[in-house]
PDB file of N, CA and C in Angstrom:
ATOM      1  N   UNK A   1       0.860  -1.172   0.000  1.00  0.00           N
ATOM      2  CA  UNK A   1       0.000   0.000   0.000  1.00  0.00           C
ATOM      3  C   UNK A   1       0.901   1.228   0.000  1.00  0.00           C
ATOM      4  N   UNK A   2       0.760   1.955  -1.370  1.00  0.00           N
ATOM      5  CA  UNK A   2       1.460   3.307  -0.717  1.00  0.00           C
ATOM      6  C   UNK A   2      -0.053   4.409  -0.235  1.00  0.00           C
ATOM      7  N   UNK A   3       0.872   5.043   0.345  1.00  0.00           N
ATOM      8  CA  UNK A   3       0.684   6.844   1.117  1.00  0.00           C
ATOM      9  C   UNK A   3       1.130   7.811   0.573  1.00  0.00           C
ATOM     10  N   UNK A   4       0.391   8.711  -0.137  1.00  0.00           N
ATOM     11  CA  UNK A   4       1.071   9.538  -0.285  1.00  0.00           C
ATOM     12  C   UNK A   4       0.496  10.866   0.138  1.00  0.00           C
ATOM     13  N   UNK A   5       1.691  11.223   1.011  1.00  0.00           N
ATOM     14  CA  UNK A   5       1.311  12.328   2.433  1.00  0.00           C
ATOM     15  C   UNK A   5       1.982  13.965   1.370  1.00  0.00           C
ATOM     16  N   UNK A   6       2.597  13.864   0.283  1.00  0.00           N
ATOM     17  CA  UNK A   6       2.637  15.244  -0.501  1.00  0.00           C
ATOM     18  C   UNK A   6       3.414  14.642  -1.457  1.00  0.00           C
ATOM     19  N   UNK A   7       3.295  15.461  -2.676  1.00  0.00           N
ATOM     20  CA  UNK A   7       3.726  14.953  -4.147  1.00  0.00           C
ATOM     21  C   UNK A   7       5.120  14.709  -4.033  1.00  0.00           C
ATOM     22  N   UNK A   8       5.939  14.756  -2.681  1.00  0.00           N
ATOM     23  CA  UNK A   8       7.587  13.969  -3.027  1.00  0.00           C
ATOM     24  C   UNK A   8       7.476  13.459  -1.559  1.00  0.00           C
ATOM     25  N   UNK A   9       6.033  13.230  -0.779  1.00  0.00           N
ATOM     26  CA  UNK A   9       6.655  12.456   0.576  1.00  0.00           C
ATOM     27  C   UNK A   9       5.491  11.562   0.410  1.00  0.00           C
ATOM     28  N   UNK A  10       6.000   9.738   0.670  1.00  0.00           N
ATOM     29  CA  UNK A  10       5.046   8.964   0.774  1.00  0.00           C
ATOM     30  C   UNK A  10       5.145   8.085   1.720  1.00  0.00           C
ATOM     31  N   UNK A  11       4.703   6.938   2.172  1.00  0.00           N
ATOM     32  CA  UNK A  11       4.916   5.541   2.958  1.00  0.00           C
ATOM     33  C   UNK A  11       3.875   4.629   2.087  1.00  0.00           C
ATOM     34  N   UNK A  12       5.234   3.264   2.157  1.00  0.00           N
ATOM     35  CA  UNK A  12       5.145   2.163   1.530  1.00  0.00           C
ATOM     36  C   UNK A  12       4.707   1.146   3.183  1.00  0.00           C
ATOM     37  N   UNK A  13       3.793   0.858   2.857  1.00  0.00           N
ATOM     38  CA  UNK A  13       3.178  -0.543   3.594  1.00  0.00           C
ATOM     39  C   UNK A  13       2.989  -1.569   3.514  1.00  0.00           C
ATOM     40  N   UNK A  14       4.023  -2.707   3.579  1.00  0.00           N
ATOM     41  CA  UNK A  14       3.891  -3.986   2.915  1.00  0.00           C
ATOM     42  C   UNK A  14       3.612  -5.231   4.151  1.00  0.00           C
ATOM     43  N   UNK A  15       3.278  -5.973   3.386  1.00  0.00           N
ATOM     44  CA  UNK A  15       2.823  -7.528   4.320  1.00  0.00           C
ATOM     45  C   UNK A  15       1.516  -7.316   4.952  1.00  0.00           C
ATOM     46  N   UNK A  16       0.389  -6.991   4.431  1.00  0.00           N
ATOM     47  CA  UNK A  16      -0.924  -6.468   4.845  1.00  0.00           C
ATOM     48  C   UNK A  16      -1.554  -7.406   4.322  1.00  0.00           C
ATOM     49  N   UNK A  17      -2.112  -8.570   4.777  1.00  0.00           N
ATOM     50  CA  UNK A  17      -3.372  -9.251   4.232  1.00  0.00           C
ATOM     51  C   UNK A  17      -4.573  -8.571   4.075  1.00  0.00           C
ATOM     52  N   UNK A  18      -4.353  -7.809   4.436  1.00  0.00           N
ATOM     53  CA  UNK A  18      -6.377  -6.922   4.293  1.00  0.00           C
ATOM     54  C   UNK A  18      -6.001  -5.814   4.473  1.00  0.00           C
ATOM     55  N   UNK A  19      -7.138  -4.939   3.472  1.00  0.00           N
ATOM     56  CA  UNK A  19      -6.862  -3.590   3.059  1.00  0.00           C
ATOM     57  C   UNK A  19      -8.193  -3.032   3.172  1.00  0.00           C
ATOM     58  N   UNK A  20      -8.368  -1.840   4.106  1.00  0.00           N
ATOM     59  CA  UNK A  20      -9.281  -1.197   3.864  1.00  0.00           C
ATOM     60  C   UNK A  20      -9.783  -0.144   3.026  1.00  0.00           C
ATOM     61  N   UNK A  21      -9.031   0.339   2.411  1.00  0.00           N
ATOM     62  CA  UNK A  21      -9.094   1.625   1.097  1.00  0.00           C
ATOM     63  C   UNK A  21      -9.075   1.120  -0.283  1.00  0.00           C
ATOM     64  N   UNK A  22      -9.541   1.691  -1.163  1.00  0.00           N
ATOM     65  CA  UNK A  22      -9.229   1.342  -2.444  1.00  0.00           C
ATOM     66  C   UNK A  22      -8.356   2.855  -3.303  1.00  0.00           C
ATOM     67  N   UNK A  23      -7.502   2.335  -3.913  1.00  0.00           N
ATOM     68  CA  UNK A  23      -6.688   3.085  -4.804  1.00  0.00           C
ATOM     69  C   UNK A  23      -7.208   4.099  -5.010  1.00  0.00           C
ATOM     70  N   UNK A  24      -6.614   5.369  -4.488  1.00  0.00           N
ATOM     71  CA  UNK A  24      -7.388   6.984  -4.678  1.00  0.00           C
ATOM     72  C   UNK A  24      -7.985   7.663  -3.576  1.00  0.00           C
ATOM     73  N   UNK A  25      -8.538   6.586  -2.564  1.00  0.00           N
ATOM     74  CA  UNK A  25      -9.141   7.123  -1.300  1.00  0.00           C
ATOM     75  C   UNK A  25      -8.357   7.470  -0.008  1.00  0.00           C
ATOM     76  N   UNK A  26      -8.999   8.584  -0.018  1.00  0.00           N
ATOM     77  CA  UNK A  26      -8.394   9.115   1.190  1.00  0.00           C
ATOM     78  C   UNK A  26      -8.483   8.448   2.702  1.00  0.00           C
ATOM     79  N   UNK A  27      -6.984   8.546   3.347  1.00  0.00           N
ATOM     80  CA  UNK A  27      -7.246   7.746   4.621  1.00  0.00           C
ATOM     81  C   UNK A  27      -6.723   8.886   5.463  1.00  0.00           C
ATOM     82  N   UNK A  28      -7.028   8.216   6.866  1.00  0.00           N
ATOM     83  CA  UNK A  28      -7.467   8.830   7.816  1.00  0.00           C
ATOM     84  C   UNK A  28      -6.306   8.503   9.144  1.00  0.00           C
ATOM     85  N   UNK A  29      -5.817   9.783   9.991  1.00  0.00           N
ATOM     86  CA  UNK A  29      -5.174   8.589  10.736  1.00  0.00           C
ATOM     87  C   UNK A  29      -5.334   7.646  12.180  1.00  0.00           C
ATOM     88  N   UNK A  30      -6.481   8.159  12.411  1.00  0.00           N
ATOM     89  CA  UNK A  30      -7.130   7.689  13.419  1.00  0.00           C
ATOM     90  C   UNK A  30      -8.154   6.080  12.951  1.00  0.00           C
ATOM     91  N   UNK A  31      -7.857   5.667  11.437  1.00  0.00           N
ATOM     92  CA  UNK A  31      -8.627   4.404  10.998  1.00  0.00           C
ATOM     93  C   UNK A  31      -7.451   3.904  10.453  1.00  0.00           C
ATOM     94  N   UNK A  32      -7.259   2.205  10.910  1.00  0.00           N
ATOM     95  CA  UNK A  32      -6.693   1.464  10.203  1.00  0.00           C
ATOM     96  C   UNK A  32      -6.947   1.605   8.714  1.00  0.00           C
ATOM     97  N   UNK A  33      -5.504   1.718   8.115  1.00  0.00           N
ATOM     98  CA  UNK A  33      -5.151   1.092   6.893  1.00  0.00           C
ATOM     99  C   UNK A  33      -5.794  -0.339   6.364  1.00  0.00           C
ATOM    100  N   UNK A  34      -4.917  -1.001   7.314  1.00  0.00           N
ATOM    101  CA  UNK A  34      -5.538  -3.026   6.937  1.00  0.00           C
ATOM    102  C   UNK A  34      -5.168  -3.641   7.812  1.00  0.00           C
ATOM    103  N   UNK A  35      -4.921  -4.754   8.261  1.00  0.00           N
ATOM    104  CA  UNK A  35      -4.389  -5.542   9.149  1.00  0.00           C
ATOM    105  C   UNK A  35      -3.419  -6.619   8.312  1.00  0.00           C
ATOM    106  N   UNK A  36      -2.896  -7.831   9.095  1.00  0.00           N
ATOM    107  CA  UNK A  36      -1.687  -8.738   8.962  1.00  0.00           C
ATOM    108  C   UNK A  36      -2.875  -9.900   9.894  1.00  0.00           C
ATOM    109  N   UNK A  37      -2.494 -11.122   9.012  1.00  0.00           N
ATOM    110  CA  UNK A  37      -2.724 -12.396   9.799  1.00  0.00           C
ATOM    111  C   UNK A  37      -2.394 -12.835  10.906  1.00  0.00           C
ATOM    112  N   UNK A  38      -0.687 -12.228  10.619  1.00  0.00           N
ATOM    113  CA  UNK A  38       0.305 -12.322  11.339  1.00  0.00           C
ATOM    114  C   UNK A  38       1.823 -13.227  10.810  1.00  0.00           C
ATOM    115  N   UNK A  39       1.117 -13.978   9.819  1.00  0.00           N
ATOM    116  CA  UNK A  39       1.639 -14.921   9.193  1.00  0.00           C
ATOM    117  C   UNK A  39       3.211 -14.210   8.531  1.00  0.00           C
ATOM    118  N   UNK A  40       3.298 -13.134   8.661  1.00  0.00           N
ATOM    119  CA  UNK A  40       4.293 -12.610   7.428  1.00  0.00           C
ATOM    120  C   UNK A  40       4.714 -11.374   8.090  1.00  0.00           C
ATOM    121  N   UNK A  41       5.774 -10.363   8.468  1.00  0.00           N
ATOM    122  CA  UNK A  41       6.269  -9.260   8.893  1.00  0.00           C
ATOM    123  C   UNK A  41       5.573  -8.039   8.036  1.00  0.00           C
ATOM    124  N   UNK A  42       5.233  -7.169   8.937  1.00  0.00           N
ATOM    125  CA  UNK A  42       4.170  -5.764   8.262  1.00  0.00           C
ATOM    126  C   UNK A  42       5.773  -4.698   8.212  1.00  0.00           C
ATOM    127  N   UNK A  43       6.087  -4.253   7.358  1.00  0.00           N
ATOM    128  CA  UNK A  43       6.791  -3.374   7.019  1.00  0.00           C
ATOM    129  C   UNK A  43       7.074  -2.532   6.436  1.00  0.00           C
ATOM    130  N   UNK A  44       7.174  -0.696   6.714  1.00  0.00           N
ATOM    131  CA  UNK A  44       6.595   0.307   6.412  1.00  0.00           C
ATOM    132  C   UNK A  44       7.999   1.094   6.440  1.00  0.00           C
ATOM    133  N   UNK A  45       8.257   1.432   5.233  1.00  0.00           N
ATOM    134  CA  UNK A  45       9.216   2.367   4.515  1.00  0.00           C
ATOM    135  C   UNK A  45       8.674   4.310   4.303  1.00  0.00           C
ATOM    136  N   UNK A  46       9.233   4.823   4.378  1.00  0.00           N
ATOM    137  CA  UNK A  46       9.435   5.860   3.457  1.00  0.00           C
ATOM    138  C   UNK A  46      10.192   6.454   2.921  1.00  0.00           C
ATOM    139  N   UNK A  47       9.886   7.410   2.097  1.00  0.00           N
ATOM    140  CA  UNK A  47      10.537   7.901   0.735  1.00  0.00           C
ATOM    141  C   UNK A  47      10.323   9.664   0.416  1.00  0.00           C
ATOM    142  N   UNK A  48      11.514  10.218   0.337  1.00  0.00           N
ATOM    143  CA  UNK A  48      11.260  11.405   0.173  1.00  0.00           C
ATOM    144  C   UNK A  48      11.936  11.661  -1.025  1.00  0.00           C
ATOM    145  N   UNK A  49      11.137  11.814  -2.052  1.00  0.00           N
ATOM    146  CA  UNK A  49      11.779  12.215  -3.621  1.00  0.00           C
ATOM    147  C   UNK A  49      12.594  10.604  -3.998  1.00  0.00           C
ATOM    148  N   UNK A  50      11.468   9.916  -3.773  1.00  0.00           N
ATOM    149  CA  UNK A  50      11.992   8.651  -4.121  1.00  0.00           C
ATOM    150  C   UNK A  50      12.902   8.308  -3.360  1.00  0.00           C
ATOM    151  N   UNK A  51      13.923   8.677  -2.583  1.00  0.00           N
ATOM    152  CA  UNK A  51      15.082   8.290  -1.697  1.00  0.00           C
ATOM    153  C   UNK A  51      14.034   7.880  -0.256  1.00  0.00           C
ATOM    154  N   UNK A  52      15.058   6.400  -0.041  1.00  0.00           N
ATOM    155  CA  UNK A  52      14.176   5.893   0.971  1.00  0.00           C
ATOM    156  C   UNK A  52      14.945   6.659   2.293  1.00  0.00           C
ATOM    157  N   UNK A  53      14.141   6.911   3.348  1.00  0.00           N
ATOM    158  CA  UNK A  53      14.439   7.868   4.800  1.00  0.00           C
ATOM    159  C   UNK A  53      14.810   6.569   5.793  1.00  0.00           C
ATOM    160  N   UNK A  54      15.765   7.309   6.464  1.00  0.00           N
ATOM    161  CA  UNK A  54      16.282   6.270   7.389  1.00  0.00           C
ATOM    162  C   UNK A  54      16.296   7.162   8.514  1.00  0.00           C
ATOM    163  N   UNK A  55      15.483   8.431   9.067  1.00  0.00           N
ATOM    164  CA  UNK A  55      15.908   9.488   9.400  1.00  0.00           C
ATOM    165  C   UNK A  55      14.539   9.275  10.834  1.00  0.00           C
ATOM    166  N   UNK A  56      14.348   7.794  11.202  1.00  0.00           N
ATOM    167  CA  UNK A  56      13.659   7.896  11.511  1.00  0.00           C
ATOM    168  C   UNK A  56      13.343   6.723  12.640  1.00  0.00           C
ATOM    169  N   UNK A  57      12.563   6.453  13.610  1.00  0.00           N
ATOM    170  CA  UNK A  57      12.412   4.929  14.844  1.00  0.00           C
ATOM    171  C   UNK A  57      11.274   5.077  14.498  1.00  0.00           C
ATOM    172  N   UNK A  58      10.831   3.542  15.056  1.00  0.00           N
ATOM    173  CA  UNK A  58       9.255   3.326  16.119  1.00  0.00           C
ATOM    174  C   UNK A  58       9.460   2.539  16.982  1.00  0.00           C
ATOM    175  N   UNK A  59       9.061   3.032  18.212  1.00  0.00           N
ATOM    176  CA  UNK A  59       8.984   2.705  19.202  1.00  0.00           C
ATOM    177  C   UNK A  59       8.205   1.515  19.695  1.00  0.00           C
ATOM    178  N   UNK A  60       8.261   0.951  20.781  1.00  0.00           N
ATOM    179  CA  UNK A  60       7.255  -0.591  20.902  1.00  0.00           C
ATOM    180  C   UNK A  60       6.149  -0.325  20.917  1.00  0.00           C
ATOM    181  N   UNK A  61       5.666   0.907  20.771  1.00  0.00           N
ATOM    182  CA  UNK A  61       3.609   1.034  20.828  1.00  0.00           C
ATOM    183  C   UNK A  61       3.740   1.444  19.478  1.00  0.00           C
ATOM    184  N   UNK A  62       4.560   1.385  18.765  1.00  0.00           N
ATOM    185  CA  UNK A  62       4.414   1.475  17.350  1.00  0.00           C
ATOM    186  C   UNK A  62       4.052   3.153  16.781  1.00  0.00           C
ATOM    187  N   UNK A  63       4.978   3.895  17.811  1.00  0.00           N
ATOM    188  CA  UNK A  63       4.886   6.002  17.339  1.00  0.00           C
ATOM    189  C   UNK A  63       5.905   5.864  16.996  1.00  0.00           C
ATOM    190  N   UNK A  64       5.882   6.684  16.002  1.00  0.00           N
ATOM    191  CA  UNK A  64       7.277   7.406  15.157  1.00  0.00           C
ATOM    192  C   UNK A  64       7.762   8.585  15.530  1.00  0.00           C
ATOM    193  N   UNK A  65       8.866   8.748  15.500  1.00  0.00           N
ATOM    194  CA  UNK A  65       9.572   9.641  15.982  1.00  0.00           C
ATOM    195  C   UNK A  65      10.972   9.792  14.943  1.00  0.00           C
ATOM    196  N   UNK A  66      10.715  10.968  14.417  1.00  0.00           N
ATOM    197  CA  UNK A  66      12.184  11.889  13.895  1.00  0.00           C
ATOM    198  C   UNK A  66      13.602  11.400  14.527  1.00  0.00           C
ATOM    199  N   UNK A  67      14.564  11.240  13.979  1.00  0.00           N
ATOM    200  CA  UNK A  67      15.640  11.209  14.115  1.00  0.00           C
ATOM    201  C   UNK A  67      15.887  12.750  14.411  1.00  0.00           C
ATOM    202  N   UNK A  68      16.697  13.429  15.757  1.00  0.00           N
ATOM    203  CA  UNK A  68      17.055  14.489  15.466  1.00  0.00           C
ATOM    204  C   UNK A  68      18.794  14.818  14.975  1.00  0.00           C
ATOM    205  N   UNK A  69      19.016  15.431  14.299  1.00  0.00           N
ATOM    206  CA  UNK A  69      20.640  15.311  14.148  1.00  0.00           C
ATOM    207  C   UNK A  69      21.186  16.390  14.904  1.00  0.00           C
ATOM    208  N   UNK A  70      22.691  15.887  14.905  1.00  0.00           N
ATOM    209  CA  UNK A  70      23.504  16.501  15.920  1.00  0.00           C
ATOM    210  C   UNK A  70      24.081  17.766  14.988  1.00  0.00           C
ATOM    211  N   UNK A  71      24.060  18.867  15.450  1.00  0.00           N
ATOM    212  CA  UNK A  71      24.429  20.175  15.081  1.00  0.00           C
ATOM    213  C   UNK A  71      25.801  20.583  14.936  1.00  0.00           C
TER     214      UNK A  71
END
């Protein structure tokens, strides 16, 4: 599943057995995307201008949080 959060920032969502949106619709972030069986690892990339971001954690309740860099 991609996201796309502005015309050069997106997230890629893979290993999702079930999908709640169809191609074009807007999501929400307070509603699941889809779920996982469990059967297979759910793993979620992003990409800024096509370059994938590494600039970034999630934590064990599953929040994201910015990398901040050192000055």
């Amino acid at each position: 599943v991609r996201i796309d959060h502005t015309d050069n920032f997106y997230g890629v969502i893979g290993g999702l057995d079930y999908v709640y949106y169809a191609a074009g619709d807007k999501v929400y972030s307070n509603v699941p995307v889809g779920y996982s069986n469990g059967e297979t690892a759910v793993r979620v990339t992003m990409y800024a201008d096509d370059a994938l971001l590494n600039c970034y954690t999630v934590d064990s309740e599953n929040c994201l949080s910015w990398v901040q860099s050192e000055s």
